[in-house]
PDB file of N, CA and C in Angstrom:
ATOM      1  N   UNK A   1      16.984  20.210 -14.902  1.00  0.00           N
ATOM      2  CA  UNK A   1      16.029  19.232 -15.344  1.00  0.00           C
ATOM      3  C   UNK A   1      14.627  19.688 -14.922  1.00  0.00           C
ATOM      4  N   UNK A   2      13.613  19.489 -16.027  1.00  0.00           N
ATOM      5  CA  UNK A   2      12.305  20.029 -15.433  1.00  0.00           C
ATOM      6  C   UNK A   2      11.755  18.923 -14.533  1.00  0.00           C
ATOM      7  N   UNK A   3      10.663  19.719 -14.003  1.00  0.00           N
ATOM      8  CA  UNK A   3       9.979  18.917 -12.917  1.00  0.00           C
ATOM      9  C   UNK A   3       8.597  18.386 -14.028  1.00  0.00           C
ATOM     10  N   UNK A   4       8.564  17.076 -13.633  1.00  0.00           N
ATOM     11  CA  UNK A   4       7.386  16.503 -14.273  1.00  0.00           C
ATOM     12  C   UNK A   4       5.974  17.018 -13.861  1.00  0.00           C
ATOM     13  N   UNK A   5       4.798  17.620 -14.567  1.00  0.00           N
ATOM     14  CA  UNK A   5       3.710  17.963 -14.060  1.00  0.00           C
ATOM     15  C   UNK A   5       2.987  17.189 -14.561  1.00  0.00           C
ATOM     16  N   UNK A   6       2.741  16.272 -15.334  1.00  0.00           N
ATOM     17  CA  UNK A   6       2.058  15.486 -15.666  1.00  0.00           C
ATOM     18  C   UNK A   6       1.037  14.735 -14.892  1.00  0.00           C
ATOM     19  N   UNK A   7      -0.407  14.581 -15.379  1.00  0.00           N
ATOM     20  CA  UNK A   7      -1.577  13.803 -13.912  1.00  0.00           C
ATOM     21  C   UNK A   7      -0.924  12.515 -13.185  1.00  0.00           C
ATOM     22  N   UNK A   8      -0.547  11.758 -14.688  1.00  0.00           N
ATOM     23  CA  UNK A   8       0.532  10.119 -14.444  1.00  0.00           C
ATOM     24  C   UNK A   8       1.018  10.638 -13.215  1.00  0.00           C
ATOM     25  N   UNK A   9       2.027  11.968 -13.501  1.00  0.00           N
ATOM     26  CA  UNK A   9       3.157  11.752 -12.350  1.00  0.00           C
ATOM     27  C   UNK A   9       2.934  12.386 -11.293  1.00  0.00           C
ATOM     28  N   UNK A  10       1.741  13.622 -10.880  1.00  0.00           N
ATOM     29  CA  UNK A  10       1.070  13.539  -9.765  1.00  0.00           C
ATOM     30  C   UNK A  10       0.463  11.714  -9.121  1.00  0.00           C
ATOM     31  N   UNK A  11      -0.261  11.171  -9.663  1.00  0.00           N
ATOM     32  CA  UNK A  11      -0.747  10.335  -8.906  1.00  0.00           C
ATOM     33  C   UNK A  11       0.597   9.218  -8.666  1.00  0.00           C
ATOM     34  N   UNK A  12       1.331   9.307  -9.072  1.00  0.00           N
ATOM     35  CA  UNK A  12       2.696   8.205  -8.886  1.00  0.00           C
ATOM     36  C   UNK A  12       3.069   8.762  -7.184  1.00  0.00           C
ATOM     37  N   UNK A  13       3.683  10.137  -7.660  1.00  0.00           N
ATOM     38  CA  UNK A  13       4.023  10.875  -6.134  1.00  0.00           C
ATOM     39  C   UNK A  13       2.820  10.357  -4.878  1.00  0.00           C
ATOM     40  N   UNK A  14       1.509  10.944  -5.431  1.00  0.00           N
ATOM     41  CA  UNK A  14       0.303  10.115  -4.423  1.00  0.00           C
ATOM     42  C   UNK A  14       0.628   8.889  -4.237  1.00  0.00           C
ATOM     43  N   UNK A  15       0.541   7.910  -5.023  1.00  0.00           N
ATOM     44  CA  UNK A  15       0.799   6.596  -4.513  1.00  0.00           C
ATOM     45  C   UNK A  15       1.888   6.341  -3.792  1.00  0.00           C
ATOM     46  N   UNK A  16       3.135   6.794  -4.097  1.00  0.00           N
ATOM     47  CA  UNK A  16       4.327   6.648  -3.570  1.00  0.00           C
ATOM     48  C   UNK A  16       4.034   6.982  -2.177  1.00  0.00           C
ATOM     49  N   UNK A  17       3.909   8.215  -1.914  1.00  0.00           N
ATOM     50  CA  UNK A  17       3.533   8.715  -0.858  1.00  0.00           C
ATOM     51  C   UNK A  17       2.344   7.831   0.259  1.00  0.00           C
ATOM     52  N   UNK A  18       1.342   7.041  -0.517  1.00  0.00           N
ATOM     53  CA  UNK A  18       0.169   6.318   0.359  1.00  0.00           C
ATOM     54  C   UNK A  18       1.348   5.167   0.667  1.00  0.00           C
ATOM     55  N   UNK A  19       2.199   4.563  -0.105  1.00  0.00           N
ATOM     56  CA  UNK A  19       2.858   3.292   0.122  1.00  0.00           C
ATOM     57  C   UNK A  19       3.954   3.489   1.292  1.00  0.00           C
ATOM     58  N   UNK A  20       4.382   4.303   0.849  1.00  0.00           N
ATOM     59  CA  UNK A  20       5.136   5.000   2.204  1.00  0.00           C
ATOM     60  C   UNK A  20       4.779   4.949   3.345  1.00  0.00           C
ATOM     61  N   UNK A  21       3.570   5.481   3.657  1.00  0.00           N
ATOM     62  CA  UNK A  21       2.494   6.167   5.226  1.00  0.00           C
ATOM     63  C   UNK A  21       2.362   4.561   5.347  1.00  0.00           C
ATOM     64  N   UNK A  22       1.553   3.720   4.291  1.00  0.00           N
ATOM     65  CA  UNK A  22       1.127   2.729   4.419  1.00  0.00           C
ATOM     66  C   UNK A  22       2.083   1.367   5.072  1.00  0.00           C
ATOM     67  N   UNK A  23       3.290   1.452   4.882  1.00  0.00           N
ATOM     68  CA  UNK A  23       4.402   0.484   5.547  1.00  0.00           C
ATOM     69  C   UNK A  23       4.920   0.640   6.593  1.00  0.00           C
ATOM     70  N   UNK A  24       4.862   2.211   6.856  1.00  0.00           N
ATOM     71  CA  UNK A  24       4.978   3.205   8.362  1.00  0.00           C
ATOM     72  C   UNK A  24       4.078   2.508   9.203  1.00  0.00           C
ATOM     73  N   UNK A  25       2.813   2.461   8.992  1.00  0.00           N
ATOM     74  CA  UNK A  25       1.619   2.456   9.643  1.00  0.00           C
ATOM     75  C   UNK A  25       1.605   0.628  10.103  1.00  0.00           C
ATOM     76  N   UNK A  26       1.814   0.025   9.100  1.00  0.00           N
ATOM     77  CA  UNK A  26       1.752  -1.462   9.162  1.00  0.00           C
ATOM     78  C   UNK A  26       3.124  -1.622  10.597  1.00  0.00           C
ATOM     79  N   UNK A  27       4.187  -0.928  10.086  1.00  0.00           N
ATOM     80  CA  UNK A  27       5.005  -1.709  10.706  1.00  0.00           C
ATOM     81  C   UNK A  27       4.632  -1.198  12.038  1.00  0.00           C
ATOM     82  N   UNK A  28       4.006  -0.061  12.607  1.00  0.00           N
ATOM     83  CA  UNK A  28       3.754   0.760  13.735  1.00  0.00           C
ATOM     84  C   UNK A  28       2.726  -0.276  14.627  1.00  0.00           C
ATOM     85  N   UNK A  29       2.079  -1.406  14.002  1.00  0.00           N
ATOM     86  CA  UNK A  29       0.895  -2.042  13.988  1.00  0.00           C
ATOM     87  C   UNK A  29       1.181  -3.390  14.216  1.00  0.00           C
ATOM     88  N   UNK A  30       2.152  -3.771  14.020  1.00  0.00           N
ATOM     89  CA  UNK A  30       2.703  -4.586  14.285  1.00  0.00           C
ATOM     90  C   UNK A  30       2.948  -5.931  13.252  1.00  0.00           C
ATOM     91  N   UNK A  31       2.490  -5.533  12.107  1.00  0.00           N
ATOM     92  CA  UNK A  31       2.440  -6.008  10.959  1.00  0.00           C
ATOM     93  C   UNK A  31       3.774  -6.111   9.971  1.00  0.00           C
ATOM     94  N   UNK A  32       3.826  -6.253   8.729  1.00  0.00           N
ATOM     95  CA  UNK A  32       5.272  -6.538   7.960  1.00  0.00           C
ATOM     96  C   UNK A  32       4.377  -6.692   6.667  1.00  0.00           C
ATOM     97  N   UNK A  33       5.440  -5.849   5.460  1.00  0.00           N
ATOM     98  CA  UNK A  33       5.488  -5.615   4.240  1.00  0.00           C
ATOM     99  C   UNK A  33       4.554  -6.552   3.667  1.00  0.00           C
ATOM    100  N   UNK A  34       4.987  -8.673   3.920  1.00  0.00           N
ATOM    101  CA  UNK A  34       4.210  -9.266   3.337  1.00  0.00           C
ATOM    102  C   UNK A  34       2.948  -9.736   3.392  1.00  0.00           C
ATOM    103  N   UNK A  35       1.975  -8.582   4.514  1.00  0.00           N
ATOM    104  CA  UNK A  35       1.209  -8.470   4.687  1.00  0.00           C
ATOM    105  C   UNK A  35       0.319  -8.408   3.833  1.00  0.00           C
ATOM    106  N   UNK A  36       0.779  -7.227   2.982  1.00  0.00           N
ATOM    107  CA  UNK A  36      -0.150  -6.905   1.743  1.00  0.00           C
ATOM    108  C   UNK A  36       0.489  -6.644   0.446  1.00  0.00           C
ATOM    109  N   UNK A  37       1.321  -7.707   0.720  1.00  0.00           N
ATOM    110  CA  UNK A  37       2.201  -7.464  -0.824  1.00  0.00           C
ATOM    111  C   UNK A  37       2.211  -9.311  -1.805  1.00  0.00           C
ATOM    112  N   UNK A  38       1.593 -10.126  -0.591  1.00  0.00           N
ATOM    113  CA  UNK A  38       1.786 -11.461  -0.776  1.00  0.00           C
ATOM    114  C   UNK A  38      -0.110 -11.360  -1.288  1.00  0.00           C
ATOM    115  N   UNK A  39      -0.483 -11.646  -2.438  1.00  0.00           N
ATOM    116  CA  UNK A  39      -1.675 -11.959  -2.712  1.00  0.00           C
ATOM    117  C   UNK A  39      -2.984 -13.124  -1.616  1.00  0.00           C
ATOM    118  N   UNK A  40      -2.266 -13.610  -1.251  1.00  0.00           N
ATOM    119  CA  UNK A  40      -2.895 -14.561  -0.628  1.00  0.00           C
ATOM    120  C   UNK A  40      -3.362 -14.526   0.974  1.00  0.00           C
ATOM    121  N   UNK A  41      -2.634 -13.171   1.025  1.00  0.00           N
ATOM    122  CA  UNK A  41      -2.672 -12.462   2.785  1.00  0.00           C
ATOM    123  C   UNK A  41      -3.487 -11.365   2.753  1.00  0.00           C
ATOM    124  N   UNK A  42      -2.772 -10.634   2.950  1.00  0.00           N
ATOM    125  CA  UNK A  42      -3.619  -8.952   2.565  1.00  0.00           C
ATOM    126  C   UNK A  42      -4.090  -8.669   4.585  1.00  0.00           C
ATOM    127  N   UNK A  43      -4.556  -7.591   4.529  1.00  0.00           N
ATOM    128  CA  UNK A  43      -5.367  -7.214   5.573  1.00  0.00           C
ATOM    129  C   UNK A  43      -6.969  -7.629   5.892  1.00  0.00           C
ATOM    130  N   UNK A  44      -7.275  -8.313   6.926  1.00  0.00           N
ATOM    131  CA  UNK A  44      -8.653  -8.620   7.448  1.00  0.00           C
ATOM    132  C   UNK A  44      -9.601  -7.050   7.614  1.00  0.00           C
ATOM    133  N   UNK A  45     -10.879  -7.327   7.514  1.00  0.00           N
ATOM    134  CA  UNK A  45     -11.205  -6.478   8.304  1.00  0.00           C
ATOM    135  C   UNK A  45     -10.796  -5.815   9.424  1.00  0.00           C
ATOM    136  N   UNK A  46     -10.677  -6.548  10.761  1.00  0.00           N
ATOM    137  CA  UNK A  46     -10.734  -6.290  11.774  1.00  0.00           C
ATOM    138  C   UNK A  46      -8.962  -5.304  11.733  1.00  0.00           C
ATOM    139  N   UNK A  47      -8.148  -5.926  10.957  1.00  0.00           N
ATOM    140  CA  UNK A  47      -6.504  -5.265  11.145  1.00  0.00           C
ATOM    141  C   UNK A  47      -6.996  -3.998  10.455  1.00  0.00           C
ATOM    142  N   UNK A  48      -8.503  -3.958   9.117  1.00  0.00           N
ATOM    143  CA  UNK A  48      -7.998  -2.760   8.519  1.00  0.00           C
ATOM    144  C   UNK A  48      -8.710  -1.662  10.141  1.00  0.00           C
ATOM    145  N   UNK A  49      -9.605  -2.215  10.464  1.00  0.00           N
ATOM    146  CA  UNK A  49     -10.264  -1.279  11.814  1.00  0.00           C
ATOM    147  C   UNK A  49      -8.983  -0.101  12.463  1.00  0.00           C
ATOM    148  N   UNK A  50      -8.138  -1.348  13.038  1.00  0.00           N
ATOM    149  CA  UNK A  50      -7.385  -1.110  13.934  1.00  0.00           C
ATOM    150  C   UNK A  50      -6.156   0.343  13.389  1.00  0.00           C
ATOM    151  N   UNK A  51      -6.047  -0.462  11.870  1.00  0.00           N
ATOM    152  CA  UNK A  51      -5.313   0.505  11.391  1.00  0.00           C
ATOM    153  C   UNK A  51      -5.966   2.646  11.206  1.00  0.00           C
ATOM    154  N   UNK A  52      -7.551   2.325  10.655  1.00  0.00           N
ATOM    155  CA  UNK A  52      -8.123   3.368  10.840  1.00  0.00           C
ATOM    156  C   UNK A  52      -8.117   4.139  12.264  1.00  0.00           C
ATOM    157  N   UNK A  53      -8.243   3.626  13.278  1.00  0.00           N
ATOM    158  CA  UNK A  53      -8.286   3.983  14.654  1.00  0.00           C
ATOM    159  C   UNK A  53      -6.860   4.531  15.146  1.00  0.00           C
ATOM    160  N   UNK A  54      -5.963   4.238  14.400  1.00  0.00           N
ATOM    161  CA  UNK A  54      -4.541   4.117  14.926  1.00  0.00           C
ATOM    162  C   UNK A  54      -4.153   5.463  14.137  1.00  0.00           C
ATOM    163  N   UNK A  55      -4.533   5.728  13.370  1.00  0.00           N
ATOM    164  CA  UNK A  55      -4.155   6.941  12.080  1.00  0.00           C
ATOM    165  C   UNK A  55      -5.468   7.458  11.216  1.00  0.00           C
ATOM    166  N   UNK A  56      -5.721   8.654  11.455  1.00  0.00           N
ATOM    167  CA  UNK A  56      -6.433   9.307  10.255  1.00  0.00           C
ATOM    168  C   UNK A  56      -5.789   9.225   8.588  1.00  0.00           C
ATOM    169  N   UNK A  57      -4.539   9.214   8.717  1.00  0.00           N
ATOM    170  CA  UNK A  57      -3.928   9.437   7.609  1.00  0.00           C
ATOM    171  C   UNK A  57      -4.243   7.443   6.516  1.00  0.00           C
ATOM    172  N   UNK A  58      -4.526   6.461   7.244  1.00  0.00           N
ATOM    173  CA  UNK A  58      -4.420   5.183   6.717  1.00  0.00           C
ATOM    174  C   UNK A  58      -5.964   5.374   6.051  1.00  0.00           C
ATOM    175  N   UNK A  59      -7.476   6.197   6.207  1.00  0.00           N
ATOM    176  CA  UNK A  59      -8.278   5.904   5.159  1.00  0.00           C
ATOM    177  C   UNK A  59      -8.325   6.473   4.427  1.00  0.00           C
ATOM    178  N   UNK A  60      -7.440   7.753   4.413  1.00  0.00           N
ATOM    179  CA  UNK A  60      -7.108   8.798   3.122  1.00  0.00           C
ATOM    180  C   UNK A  60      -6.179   7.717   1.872  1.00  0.00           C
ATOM    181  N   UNK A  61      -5.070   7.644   2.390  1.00  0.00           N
ATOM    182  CA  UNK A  61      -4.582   6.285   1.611  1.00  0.00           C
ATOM    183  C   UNK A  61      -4.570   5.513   1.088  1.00  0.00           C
ATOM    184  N   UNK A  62      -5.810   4.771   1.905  1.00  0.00           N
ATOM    185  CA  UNK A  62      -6.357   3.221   1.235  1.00  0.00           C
ATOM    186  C   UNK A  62      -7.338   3.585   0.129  1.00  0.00           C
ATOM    187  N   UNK A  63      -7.960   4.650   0.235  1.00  0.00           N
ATOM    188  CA  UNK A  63      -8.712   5.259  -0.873  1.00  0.00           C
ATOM    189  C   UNK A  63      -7.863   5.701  -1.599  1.00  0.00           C
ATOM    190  N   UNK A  64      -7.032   6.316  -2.276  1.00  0.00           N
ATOM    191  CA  UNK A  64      -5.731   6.323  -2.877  1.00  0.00           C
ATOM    192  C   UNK A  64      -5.279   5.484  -3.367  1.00  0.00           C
ATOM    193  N   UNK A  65      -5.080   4.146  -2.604  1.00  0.00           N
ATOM    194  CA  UNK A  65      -4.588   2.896  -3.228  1.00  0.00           C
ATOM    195  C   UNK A  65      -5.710   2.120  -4.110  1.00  0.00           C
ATOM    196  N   UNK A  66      -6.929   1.728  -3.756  1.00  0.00           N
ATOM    197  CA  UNK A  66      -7.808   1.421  -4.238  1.00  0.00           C
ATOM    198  C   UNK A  66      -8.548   1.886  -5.530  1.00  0.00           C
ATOM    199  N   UNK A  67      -8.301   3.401  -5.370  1.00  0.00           N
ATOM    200  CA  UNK A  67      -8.921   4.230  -6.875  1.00  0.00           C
ATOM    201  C   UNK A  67      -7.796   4.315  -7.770  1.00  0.00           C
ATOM    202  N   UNK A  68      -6.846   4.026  -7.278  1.00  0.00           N
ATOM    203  CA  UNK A  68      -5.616   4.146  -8.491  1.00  0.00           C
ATOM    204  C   UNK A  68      -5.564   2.274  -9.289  1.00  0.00           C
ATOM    205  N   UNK A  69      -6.432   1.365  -8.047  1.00  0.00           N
ATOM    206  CA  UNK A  69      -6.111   0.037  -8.328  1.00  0.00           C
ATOM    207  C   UNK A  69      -5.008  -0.376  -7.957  1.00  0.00           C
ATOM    208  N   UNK A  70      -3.709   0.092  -7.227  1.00  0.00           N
ATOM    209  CA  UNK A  70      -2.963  -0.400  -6.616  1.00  0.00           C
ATOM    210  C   UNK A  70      -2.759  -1.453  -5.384  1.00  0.00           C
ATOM    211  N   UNK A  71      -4.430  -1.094  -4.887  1.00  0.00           N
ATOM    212  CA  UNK A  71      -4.982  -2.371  -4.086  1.00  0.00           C
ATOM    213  C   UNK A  71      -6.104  -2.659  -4.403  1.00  0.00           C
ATOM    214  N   UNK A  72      -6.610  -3.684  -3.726  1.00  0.00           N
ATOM    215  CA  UNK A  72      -7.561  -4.448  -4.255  1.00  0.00           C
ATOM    216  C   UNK A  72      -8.266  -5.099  -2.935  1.00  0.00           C
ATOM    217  N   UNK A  73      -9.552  -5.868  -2.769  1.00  0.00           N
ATOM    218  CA  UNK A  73      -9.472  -7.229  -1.885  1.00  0.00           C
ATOM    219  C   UNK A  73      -9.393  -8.574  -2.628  1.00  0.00           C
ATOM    220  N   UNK A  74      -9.103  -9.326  -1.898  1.00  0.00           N
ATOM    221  CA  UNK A  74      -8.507 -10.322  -2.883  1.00  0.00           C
ATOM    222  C   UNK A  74      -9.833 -11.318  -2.779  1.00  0.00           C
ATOM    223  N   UNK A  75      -9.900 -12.661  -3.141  1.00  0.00           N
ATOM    224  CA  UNK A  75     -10.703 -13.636  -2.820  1.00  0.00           C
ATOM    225  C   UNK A  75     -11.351 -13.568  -1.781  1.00  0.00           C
ATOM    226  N   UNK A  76     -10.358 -13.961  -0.303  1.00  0.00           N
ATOM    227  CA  UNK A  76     -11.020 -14.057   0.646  1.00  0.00           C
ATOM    228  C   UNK A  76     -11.118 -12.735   1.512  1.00  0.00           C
ATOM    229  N   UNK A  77     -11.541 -11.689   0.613  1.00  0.00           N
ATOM    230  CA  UNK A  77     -11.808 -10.041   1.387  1.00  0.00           C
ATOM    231  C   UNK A  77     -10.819  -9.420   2.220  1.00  0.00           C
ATOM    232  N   UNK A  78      -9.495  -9.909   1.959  1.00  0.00           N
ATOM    233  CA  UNK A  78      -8.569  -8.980   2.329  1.00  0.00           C
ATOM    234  C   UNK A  78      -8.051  -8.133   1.430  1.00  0.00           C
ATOM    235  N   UNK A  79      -7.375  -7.241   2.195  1.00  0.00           N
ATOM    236  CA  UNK A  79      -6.884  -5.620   1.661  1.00  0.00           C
ATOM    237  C   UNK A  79      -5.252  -6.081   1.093  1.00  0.00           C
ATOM    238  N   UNK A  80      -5.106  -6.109  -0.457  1.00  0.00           N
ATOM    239  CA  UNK A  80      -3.761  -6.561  -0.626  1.00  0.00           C
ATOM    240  C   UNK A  80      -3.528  -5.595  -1.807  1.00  0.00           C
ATOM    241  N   UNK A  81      -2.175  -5.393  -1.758  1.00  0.00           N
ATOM    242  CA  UNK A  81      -1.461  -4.644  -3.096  1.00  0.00           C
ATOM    243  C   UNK A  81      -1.587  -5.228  -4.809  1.00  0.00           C
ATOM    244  N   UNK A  82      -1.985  -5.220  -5.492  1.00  0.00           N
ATOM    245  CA  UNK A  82      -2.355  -5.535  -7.084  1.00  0.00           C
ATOM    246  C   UNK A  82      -0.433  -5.131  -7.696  1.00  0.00           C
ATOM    247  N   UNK A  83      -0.425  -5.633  -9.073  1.00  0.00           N
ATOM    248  CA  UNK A  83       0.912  -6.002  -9.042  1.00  0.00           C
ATOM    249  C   UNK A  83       1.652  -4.461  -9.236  1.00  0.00           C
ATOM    250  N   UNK A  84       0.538  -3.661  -9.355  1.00  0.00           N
ATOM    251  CA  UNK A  84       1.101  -2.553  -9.808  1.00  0.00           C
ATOM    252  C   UNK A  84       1.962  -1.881  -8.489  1.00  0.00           C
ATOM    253  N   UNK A  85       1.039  -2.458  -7.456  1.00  0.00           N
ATOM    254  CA  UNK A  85       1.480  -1.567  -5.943  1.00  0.00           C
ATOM    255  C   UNK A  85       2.343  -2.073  -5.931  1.00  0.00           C
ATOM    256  N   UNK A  86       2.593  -3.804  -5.963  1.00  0.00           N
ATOM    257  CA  UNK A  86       3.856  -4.256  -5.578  1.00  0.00           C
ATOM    258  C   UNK A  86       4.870  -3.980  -5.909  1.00  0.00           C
ATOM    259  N   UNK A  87       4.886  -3.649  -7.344  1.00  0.00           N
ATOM    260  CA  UNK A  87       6.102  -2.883  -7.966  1.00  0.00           C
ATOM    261  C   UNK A  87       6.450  -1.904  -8.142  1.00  0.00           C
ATOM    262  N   UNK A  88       5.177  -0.796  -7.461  1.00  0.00           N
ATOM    263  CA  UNK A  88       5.623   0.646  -6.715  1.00  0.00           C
ATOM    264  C   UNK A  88       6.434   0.653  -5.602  1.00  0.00           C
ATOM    265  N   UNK A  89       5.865  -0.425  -4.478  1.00  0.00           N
ATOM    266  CA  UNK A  89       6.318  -0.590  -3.092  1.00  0.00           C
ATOM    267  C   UNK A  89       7.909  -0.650  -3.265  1.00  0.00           C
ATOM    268  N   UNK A  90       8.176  -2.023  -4.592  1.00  0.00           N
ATOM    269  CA  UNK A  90       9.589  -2.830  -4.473  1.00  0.00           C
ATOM    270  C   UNK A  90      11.022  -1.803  -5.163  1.00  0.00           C
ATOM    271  N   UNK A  91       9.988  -0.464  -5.898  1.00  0.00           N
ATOM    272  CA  UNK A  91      11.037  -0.005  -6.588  1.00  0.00           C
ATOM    273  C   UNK A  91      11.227   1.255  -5.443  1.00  0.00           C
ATOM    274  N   UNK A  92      10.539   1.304  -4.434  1.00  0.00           N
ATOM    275  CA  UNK A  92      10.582   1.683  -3.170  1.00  0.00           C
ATOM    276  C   UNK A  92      11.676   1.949  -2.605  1.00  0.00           C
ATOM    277  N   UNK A  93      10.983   0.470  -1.964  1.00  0.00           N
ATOM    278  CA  UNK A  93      12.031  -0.051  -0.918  1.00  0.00           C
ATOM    279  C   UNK A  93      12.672  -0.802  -1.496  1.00  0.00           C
ATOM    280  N   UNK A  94      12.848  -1.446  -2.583  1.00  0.00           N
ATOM    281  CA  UNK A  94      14.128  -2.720  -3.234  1.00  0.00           C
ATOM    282  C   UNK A  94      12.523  -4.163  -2.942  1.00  0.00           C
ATOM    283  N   UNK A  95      13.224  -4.645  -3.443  1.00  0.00           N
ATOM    284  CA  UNK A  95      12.690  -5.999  -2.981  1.00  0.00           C
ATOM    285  C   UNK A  95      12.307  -7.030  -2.163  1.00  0.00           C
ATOM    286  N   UNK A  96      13.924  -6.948  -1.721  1.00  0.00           N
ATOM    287  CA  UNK A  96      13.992  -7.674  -0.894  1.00  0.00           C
ATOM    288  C   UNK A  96      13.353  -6.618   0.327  1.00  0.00           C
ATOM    289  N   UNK A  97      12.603  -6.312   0.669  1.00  0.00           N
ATOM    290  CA  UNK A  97      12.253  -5.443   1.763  1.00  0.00           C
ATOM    291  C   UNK A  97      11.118  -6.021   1.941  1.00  0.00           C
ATOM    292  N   UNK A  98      10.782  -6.890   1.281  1.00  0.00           N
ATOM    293  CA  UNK A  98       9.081  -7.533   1.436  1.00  0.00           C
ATOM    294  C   UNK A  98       9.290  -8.492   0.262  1.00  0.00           C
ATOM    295  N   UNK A  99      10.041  -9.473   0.281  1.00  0.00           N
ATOM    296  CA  UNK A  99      10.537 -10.836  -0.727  1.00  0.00           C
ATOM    297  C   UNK A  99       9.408 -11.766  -0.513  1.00  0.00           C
ATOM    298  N   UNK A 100       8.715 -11.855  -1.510  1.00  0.00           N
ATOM    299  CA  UNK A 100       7.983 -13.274  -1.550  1.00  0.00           C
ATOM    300  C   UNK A 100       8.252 -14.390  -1.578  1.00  0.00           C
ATOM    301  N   UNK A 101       9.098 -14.587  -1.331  1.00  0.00           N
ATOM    302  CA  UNK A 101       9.807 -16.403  -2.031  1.00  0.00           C
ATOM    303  C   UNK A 101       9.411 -17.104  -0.789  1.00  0.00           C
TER     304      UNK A 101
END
């Protein structure tokens, strides 16, 4: 089977890859999936700080997530996943790995 070279499927692998580091990093942080997968939560400033300080690899990422539009800030200026991330993240990890209900 060939390997896909396509830009689409470079930046999928990128994203995959930022969502990955990015749930690593959260959970390392003391945080959880519905952090930034629940629209109405997302990351504060001050958590995204902590997260930069904690890892070089989390503002390479979030720029990654953001220019692809996979995140966003939401209303009240937190850092949250757009539906596209969410359904990168969920076909991920499954769903239930960060269930909104």
């Amino acid at each position: 089977m060939p390997i896909d070279t396509t830009p689409n499927a470079a930046i999928q692998r990128s994203l995959r890859q930022c969502l990955s580091n990015a749930a690593f990093l959260l959970y390392q942080q003391g945080h959880v999936l519905e952090t930034i997968t629940i629209p109405f939560r997302g990351l504060d400033s001050r958590a995204l700080h902590q997260l930069r300080e904690a890892s070089r690899e989390w503002s390479a990422c979030q720029r990654v997530l953001e220019s692809s539009e996979a995140a966003v800030y939401n209303d009240q200026g937190r850092f949250v996943l757009t539906a596209m991330g969410r359904e990168l993240l969920f076909d991920m990890f499954g769903e239930g790995a960060a269930d909104c209900a």
